[in-house]
Protein backbone atom coordinates (compact mmCIF):
# COMPACT_ATOMS: atom_id res chain seq x y z
CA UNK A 1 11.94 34.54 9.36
CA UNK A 2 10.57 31.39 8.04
CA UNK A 3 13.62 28.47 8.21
CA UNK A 4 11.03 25.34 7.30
CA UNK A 5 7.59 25.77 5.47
CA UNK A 6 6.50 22.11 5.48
CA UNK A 7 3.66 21.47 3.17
CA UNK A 8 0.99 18.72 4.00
CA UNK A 9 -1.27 17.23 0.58
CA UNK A 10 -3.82 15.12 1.58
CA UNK A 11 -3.59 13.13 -2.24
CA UNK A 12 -4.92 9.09 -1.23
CA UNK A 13 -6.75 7.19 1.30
CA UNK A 14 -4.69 4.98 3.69
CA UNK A 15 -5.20 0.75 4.27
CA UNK A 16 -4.56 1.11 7.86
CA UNK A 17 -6.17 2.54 10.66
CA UNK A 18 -3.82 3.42 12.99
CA UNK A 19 -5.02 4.67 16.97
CA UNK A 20 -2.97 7.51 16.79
CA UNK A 21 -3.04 9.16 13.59
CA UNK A 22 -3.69 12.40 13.27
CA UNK A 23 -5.32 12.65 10.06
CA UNK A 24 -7.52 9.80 10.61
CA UNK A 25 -6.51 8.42 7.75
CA UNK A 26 -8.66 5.29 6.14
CA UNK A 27 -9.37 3.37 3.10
CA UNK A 28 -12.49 5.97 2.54
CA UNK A 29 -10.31 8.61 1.18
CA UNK A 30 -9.82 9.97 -2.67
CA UNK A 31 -7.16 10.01 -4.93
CA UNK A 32 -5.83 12.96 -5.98
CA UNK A 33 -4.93 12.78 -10.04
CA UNK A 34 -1.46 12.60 -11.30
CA UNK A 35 -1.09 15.55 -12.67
CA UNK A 36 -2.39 17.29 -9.97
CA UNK A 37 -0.06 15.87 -7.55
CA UNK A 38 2.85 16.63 -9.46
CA UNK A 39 1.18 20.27 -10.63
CA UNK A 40 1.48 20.97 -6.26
CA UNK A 41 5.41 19.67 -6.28
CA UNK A 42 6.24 22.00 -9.00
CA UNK A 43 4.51 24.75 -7.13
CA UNK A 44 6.12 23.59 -3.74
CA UNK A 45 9.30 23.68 -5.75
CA UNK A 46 9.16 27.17 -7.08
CA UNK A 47 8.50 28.45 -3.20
CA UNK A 48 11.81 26.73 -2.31
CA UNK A 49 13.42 28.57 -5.08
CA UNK A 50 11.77 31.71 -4.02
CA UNK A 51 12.62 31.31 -0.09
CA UNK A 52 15.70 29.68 -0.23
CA UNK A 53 14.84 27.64 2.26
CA UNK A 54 13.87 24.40 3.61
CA UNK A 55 10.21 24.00 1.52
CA UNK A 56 9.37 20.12 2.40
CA UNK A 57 6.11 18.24 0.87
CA UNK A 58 4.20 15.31 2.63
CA UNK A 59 2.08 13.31 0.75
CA UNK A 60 -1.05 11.96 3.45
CA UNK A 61 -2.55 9.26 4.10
CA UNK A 62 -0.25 6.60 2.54
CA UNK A 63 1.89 8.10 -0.69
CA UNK A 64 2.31 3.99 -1.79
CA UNK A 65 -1.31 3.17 -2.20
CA UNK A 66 -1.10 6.01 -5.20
CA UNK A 67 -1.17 3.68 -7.89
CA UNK A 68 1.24 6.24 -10.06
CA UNK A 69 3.50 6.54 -7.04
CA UNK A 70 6.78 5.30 -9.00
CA UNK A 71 5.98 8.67 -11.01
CA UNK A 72 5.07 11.04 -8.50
CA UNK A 73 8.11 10.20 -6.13
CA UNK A 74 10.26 10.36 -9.23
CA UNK A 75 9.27 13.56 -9.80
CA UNK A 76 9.44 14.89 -6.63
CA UNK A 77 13.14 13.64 -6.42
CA UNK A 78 13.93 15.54 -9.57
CA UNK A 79 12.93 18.92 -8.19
CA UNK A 80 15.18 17.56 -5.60
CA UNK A 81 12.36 18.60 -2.56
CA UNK A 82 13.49 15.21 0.05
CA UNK A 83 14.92 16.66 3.58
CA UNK A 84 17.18 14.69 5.53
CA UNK A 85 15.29 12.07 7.87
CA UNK A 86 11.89 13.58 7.36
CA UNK A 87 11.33 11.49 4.28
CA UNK A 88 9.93 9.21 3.34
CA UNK A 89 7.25 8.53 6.34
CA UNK A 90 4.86 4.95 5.02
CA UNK A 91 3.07 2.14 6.47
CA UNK A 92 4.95 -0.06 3.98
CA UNK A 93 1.37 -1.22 2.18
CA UNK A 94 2.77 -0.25 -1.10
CA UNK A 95 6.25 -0.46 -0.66
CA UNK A 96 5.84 -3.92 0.51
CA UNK A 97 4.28 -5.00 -3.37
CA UNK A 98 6.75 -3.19 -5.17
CA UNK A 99 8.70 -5.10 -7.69
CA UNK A 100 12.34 -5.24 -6.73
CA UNK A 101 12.97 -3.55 -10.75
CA UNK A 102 10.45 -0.41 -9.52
CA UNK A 103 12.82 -0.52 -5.88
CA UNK A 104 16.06 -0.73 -7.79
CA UNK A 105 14.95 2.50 -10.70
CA UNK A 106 13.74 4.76 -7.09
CA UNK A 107 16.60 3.94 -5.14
CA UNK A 108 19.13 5.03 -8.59
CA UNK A 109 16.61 8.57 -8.35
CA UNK A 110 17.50 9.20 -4.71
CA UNK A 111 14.62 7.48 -2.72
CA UNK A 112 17.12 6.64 0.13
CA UNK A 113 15.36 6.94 3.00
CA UNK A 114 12.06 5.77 4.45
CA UNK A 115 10.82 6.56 8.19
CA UNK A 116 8.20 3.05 9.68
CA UNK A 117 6.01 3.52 12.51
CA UNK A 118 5.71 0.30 15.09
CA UNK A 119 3.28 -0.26 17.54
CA UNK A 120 4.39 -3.39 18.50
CA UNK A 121 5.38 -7.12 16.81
CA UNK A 122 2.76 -8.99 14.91
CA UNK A 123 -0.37 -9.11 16.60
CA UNK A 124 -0.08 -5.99 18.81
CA UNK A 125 0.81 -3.70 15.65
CA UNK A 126 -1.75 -5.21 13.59
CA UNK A 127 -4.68 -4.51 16.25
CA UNK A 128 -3.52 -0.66 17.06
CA UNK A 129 -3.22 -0.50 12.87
CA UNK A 130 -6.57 -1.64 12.21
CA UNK A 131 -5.37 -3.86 9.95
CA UNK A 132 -4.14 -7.89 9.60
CA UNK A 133 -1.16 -8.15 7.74
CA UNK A 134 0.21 -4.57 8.70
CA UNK A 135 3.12 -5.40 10.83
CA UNK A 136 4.42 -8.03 7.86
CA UNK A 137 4.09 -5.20 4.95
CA UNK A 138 6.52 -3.41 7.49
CA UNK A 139 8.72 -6.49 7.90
CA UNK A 140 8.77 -6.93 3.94
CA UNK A 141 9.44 -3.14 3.37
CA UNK A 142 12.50 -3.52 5.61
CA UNK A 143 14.04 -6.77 3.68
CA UNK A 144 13.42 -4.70 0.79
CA UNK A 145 15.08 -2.17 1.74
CA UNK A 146 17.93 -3.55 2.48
CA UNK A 147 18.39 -5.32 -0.36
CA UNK A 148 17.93 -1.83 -2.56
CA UNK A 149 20.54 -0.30 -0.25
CA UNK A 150 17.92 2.32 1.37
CA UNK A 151 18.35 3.78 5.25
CA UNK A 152 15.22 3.29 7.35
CA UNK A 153 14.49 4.61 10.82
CA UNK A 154 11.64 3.05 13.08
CA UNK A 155 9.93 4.17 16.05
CA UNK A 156 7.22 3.78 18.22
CA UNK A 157 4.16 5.95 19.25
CA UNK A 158 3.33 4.45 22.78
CA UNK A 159 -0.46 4.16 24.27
CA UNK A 160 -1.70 2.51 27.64
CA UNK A 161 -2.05 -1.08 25.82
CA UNK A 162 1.41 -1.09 24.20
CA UNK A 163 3.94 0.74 26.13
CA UNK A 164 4.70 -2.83 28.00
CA UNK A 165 5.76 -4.07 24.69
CA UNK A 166 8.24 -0.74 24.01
CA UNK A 167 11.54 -2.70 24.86
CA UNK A 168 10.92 -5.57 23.31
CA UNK A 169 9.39 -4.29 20.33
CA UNK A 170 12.60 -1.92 20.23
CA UNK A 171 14.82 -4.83 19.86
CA UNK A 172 12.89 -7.26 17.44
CA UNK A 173 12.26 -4.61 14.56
CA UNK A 174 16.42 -3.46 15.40
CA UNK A 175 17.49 -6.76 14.92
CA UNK A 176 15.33 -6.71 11.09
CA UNK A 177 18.45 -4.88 9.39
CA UNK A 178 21.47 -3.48 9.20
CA UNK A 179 20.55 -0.51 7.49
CA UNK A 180 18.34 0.94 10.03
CA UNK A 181 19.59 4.26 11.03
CA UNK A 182 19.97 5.48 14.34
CA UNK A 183 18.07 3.90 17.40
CA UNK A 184 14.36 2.92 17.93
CA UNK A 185 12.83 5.65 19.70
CA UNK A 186 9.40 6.57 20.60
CA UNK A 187 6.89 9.22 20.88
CA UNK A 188 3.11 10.35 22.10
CA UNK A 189 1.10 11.64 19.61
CA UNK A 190 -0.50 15.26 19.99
CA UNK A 191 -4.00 15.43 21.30
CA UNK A 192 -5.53 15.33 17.86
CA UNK A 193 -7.39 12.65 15.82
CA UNK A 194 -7.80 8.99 16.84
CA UNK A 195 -5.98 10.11 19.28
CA UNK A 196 -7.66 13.23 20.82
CA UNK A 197 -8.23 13.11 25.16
CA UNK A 198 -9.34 9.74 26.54
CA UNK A 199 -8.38 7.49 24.02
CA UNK A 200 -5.19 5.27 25.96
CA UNK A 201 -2.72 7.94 26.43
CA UNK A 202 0.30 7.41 28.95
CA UNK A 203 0.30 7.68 32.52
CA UNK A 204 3.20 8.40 33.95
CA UNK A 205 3.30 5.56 36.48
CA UNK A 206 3.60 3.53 32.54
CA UNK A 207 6.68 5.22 31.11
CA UNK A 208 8.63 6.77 34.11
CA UNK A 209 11.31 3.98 33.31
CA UNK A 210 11.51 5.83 29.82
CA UNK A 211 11.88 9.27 30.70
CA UNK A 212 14.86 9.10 32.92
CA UNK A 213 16.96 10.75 29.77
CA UNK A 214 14.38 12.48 28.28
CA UNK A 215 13.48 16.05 28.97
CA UNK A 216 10.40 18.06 28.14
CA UNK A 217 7.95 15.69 29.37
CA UNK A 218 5.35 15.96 31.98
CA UNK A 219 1.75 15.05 33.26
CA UNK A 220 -0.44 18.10 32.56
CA UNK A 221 -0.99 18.44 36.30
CA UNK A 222 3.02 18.83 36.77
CA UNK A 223 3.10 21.21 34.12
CA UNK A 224 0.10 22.95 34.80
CA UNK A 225 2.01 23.58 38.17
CA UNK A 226 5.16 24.80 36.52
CA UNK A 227 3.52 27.12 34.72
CA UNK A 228 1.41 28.47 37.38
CA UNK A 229 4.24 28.77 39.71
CA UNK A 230 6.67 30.82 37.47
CA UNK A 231 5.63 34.27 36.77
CA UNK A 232 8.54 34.63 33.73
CA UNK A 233 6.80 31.24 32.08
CA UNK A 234 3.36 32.21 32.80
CA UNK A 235 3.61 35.46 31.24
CA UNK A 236 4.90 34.20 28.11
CA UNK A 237 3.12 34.26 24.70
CA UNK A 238 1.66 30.96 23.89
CA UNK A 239 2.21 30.77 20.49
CA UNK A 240 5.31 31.19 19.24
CA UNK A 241 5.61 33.59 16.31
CA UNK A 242 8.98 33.35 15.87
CA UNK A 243 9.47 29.61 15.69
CA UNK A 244 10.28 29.61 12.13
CA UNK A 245 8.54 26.49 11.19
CA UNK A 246 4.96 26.93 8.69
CA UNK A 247 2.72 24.39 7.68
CA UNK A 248 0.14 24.54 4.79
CA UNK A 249 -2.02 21.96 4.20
CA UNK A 250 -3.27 20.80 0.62
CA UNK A 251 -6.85 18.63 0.46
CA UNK A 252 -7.84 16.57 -2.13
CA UNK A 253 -9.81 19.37 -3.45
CA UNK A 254 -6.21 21.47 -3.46
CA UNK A 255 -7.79 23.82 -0.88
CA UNK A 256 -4.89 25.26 1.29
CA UNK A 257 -5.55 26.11 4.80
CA UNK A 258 -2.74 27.05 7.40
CA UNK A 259 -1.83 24.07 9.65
CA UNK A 260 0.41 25.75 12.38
CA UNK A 261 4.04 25.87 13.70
CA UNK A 262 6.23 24.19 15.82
CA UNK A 263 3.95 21.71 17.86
CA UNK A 264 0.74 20.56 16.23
CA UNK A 265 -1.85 22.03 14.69
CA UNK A 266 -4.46 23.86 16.73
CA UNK A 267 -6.32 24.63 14.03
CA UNK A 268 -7.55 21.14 13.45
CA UNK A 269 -11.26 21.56 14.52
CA UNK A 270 -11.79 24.81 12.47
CA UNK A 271 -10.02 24.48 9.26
CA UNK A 272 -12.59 26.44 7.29
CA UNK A 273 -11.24 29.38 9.79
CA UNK A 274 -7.99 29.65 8.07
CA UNK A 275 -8.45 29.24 4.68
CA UNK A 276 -5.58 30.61 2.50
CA UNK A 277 -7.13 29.99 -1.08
CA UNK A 278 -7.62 27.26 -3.79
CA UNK A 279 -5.25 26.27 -5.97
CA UNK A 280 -7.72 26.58 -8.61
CA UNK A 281 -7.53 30.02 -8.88
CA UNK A 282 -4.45 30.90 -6.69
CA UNK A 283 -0.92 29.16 -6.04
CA UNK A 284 1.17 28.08 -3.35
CA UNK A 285 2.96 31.03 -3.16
CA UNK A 286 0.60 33.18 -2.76
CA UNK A 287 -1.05 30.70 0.31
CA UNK A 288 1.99 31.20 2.18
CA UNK A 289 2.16 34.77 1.78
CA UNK A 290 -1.20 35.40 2.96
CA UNK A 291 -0.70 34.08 5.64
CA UNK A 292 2.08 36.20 6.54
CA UNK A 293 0.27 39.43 5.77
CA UNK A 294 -2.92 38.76 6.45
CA UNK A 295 -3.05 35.94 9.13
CA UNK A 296 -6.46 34.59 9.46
CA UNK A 297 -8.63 35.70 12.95
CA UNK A 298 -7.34 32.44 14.80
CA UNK A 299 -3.99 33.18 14.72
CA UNK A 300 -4.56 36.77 16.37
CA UNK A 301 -6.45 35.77 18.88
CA UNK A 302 -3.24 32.92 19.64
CA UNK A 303 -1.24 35.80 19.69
CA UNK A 304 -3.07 37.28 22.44
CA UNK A 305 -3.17 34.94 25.12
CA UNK A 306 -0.60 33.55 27.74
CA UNK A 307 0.75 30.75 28.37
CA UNK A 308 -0.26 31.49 32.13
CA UNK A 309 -4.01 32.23 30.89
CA UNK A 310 -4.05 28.78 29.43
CA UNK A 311 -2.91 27.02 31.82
CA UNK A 312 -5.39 28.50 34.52
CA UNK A 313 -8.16 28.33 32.29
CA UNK A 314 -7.86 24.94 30.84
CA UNK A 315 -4.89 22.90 32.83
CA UNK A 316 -6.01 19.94 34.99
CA UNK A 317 -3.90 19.61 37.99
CA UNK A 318 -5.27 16.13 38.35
CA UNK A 319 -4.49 14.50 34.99
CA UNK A 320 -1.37 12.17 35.51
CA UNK A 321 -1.26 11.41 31.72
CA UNK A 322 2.48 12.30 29.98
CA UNK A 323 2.54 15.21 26.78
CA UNK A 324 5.13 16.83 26.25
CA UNK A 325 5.18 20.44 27.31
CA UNK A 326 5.38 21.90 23.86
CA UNK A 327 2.00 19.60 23.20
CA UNK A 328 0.06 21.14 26.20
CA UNK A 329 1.29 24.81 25.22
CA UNK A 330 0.95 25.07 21.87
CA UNK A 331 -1.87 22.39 20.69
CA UNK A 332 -4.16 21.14 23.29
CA UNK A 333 -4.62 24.08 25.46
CA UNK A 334 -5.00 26.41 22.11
CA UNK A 335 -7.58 24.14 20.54
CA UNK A 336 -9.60 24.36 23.93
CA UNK A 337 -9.08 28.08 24.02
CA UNK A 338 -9.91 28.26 20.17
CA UNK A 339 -13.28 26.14 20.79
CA UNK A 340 -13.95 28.49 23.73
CA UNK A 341 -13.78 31.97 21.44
CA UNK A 342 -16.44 30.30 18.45
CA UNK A 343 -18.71 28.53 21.01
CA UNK A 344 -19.04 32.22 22.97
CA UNK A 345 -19.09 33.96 19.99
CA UNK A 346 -21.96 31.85 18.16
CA UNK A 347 -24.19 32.38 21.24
């Protein structure tokens, strides 16, 4: 059973650069029309209706730097599609310009709540953004917020050059507003992107003061031990099949390709290996549904390995750098494995 299908259209370029996206997102992307855009949420909306479920679109790389976004996100708060404090993820770029009439006729619609990604105060967030001027669209998308009345969360993803910063960072951008929901928290990104092995990820000699309440988290050489030394783990299924989470991703050509489950995408380095259709000729629906009857060859071969396999095959007992154990299961070891299977089976 599917409890979340979350949908993923790649629609505008982004200003920023930031080390650890996933996407890569830059200012050398395309726009996706208007019409198109809003075409996808009606189309995203009608699965919802059809599932009656959780059906969740996410505009990539920045929805503000649209330069209809006032009309897209009103129309994708009509068709009521937001989800509690998964919405509205932004760098602030746009938000930051927005005239305080366009904040005030958004926040009547239902844009309530936006989600702000910190890697640091001023300098710091600006160099691990790519971008000067980042960390004060950020600051201005806060005071702007609060004086439209809309909740925003922040967090942090930590690397080797910031994670110094984490507790002081935490406190500056807390002490912004008083609408900020929840605490500051912060997270490592999945192996994937900018920030794919060797580019500044954690050690755990850098964040053991962090994880003292936090569970899940390991170096790969811990984990790789866990695994190896538990016979019920090892034997497990990598992927989980039953996870109940889907995502589809859109790109600006409204191709639709499967982009995993749970934890990450494995698929990342060979999209054109599970292609669902084009939205040219097929819908959303039908994307989704193909890929529960027919799943595309990746996604079999997942199913076939264990989690014990992966580990012995691709774990390194010696890497001291933190993931998360869901990260190391179901993204970085699969994408390894995955490369494996079409480098053997080319030669």
């Amino acid at each position: 059973m599917t409890d979340f299908v979350f949908v993923r259209i790649k629609a505008m370029p982004c200003v920023n650069r930031c080390w650890h996206c996933f996407c890569e997102g830059s200012p050398a992307g395309r726009f996706m029309e208007t019409e198109k855009c809003i075409g996808i949420l009606d189309q995203v909306a009608d699965l919802k209706a059809e599932l009656n479920t959780i059906v969740f679109p996410m505009f990539y790389d920045e929805p503000t730097l649209h330069p209809l976004f006032k009309q897209i996100m009103k129309h994708f708060l009509a068709r009521e599609l937001t989800y509690d404090d998964w919405w509205f993820s932004t760098n602030g770029y746009g938000l930051a310009r927005m005239s305080d009439e366009d904040w005030q006729e958004l926040a009547e619609a239902g844009f309530d709540f936006i989600r702000l990604t910190f890697h640091g105060t001023g300098a710091m967030h600006d160099e691990l953004a790519g971008r000067s001027g980042a960390y004060e669209d950020l600051v201005k998308t806060i005071e702007k917020a609060e004086k439209h009345s809309v909740n925003w969360v922040a967090g942090m993803f930590l690397n080797q050059k910031n994670q110094a910063t984490y507790e002081e960072t935490a406190k500056t951008v807390s002490n912004l507003g008083k609408k900020m929901f929840g605490e500051f928290g912060w997270m490592l990104p999945h192996s994937e992107g900018r920030a794919a092995e060797g580019k500044g990820r954690v050690k755990l000699s850098e964040i053991s003061r962090l994880l003292v309440d936090r569970k899940g988290w390991y170096t790969e050489g811990d984990f790789v031990r866990k695994v190896l030394s538990d016979p019920e783990l090892g034997k497990r299924t990598a992927r989980d099949n039953k996870c109940g989470i889907v995502y589809l991703d859109i790109d600006e050509d409204r191709n639709v390709f499967f982009g995993g489950g749970c934890d990450g995408d494995p698929f990342c380095s060979i999209k054109e290996k599970v292609f669902l259709g084009s939205l040219n000729e097929t819908t959303v629906s039908s994307c989704y549904h193909k890929y529960l009857n027919e799943p595309p060859e990746p996604i079999r071969i997942l199913n076939q390995i264990t989690l014990g396999e992966l580990a012995a095959r691709y774990g390194n007992e010696e890497n001291d750098e933190v993931f998360h154990y869901s990260s190391l299961a179901n993204h970085k070891w699969l994408v390894k494995h995955l490369m494996a299977h079409y480098e053997k089976k080319s030669t």
